[in-house]
C-alpha atoms as a PDB file:
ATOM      1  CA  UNK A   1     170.577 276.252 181.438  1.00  0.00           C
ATOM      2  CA  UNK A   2     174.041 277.694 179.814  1.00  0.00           C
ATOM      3  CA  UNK A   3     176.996 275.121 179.787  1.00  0.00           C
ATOM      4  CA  UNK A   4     179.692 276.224 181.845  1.00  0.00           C
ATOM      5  CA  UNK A   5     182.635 277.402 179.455  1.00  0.00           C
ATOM      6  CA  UNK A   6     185.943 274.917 180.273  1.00  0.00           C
ATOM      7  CA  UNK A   7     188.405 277.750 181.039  1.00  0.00           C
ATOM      8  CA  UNK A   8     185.799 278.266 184.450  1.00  0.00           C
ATOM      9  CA  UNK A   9     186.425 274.355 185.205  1.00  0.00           C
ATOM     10  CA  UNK A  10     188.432 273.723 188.111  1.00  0.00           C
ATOM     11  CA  UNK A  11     189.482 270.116 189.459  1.00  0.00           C
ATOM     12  CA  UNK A  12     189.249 269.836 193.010  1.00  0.00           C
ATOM     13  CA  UNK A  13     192.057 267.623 193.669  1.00  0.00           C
ATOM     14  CA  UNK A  14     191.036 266.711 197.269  1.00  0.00           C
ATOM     15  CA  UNK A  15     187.516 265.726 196.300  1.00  0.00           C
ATOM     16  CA  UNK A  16     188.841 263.768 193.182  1.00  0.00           C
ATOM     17  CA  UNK A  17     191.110 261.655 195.978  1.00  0.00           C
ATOM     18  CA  UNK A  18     187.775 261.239 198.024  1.00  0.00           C
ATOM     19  CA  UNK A  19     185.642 259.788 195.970  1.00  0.00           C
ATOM     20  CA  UNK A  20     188.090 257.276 194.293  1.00  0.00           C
ATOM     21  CA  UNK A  21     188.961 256.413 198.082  1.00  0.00           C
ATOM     22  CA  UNK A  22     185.137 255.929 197.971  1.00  0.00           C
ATOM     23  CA  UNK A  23     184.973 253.743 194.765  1.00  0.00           C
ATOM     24  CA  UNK A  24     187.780 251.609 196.100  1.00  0.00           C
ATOM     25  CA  UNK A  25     185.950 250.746 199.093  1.00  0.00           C
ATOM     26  CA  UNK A  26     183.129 249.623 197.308  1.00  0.00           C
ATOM     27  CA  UNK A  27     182.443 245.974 195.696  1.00  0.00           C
ATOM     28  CA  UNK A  28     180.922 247.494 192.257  1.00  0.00           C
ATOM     29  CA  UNK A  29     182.894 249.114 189.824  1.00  0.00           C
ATOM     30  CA  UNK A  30     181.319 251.959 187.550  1.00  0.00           C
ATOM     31  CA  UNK A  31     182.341 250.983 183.878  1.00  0.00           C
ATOM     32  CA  UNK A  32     181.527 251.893 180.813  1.00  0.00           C
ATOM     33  CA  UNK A  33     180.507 248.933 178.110  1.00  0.00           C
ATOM     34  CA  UNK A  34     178.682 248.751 174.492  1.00  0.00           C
ATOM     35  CA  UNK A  35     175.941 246.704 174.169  1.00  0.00           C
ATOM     36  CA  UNK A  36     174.196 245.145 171.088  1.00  0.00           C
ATOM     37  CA  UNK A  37     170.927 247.515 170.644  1.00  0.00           C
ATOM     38  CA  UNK A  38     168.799 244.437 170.113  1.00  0.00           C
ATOM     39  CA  UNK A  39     170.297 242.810 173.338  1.00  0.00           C
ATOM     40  CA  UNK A  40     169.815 245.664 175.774  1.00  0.00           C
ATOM     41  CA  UNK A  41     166.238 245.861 174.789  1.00  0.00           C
ATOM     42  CA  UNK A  42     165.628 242.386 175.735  1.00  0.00           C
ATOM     43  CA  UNK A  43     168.021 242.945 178.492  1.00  0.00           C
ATOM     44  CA  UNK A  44     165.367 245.553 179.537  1.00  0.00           C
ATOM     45  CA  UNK A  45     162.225 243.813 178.953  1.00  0.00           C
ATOM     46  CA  UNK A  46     163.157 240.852 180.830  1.00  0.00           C
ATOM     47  CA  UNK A  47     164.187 243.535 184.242  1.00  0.00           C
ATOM     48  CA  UNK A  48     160.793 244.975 183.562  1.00  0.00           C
ATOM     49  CA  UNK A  49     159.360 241.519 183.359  1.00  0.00           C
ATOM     50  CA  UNK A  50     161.350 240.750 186.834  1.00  0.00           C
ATOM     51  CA  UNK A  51     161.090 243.985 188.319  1.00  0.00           C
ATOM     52  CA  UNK A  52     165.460 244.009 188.761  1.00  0.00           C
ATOM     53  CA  UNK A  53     166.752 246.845 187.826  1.00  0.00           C
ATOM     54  CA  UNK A  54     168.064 246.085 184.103  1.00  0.00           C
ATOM     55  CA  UNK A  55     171.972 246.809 185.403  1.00  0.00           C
ATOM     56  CA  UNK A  56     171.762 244.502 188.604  1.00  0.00           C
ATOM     57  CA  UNK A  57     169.934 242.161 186.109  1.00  0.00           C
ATOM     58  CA  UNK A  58     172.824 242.066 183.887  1.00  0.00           C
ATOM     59  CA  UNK A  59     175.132 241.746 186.672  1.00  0.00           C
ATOM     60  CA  UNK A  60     173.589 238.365 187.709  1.00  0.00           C
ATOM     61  CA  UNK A  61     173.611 236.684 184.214  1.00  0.00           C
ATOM     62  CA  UNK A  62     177.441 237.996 183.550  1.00  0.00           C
ATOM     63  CA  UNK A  63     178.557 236.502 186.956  1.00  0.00           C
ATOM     64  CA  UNK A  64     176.113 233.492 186.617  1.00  0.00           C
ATOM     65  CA  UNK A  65     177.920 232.791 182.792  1.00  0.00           C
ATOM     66  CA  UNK A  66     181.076 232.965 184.595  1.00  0.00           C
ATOM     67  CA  UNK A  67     180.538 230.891 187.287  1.00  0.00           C
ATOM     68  CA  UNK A  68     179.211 228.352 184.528  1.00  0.00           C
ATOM     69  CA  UNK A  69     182.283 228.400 182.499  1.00  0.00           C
ATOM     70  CA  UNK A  70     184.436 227.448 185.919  1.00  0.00           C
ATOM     71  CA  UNK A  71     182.384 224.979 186.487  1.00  0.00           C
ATOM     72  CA  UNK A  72     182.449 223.332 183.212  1.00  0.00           C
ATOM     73  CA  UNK A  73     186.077 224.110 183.023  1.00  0.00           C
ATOM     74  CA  UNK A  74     186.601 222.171 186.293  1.00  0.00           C
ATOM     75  CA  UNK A  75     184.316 219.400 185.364  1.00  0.00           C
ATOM     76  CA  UNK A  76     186.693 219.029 182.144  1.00  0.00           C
ATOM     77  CA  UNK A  77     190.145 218.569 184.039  1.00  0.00           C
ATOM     78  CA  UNK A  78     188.542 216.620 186.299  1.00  0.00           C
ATOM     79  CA  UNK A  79     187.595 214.082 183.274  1.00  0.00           C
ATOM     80  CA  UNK A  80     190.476 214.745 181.699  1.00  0.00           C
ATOM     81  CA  UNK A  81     192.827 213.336 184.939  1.00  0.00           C
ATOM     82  CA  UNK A  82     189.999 210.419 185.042  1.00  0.00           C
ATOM     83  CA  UNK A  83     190.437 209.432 181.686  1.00  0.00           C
ATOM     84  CA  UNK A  84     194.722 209.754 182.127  1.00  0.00           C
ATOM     85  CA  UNK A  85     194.069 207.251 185.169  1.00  0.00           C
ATOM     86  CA  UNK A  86     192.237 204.834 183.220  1.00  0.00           C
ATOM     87  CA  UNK A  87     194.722 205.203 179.964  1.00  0.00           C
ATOM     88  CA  UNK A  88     197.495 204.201 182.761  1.00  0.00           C
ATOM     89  CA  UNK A  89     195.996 201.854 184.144  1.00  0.00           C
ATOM     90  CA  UNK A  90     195.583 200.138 180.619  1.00  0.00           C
ATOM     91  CA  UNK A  91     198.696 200.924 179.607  1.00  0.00           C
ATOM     92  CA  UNK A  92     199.902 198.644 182.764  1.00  0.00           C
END
């Protein structure tokens, strides 16, 4: 199959506007990312292991290491007031 030459291009404005109206709508966004070659072939072993798609699998550990992080984050300030309390209470 030939490539089409770039002066035959033409950008269909109207269909552009569609499917980013499409895009917007949706929950996923379609990025682009470099990955360590060593970790997407785990990364890809493991979804085979699982049977998840490797992308969806991906998805779950990024939002799962996230939702850690608050977590911890939140356990932190929550020590961090305790231990305030207790200094002021001392302090008294």
């Amino acid at each position: 199959m030939r490539e089409p030459k770039l002066g035959n291009l033409k950008v269909d404005v109207a269909e552009t506007a569609k499917i980013r109206r499409s895009l917007k709508k949706q929950k996923s966004v379609k990025i682009t990312i470099n990955l360590d070659a060593d970790s997407l072939i785990t990364l890809k072993k493991e979804a085979s292991a699982s049977g998840v798609p490797y992308q969806r699998l991906l998805n779950r550990l990024l939002k799962e290491s996230l939702t850690s992080k608050r977590a911890t984050e939140s356990r932190i300030d929550r020590l961090e007031r305790e231990l305030r309390e207790v200094k002021r209470k001392l302090a008294a």
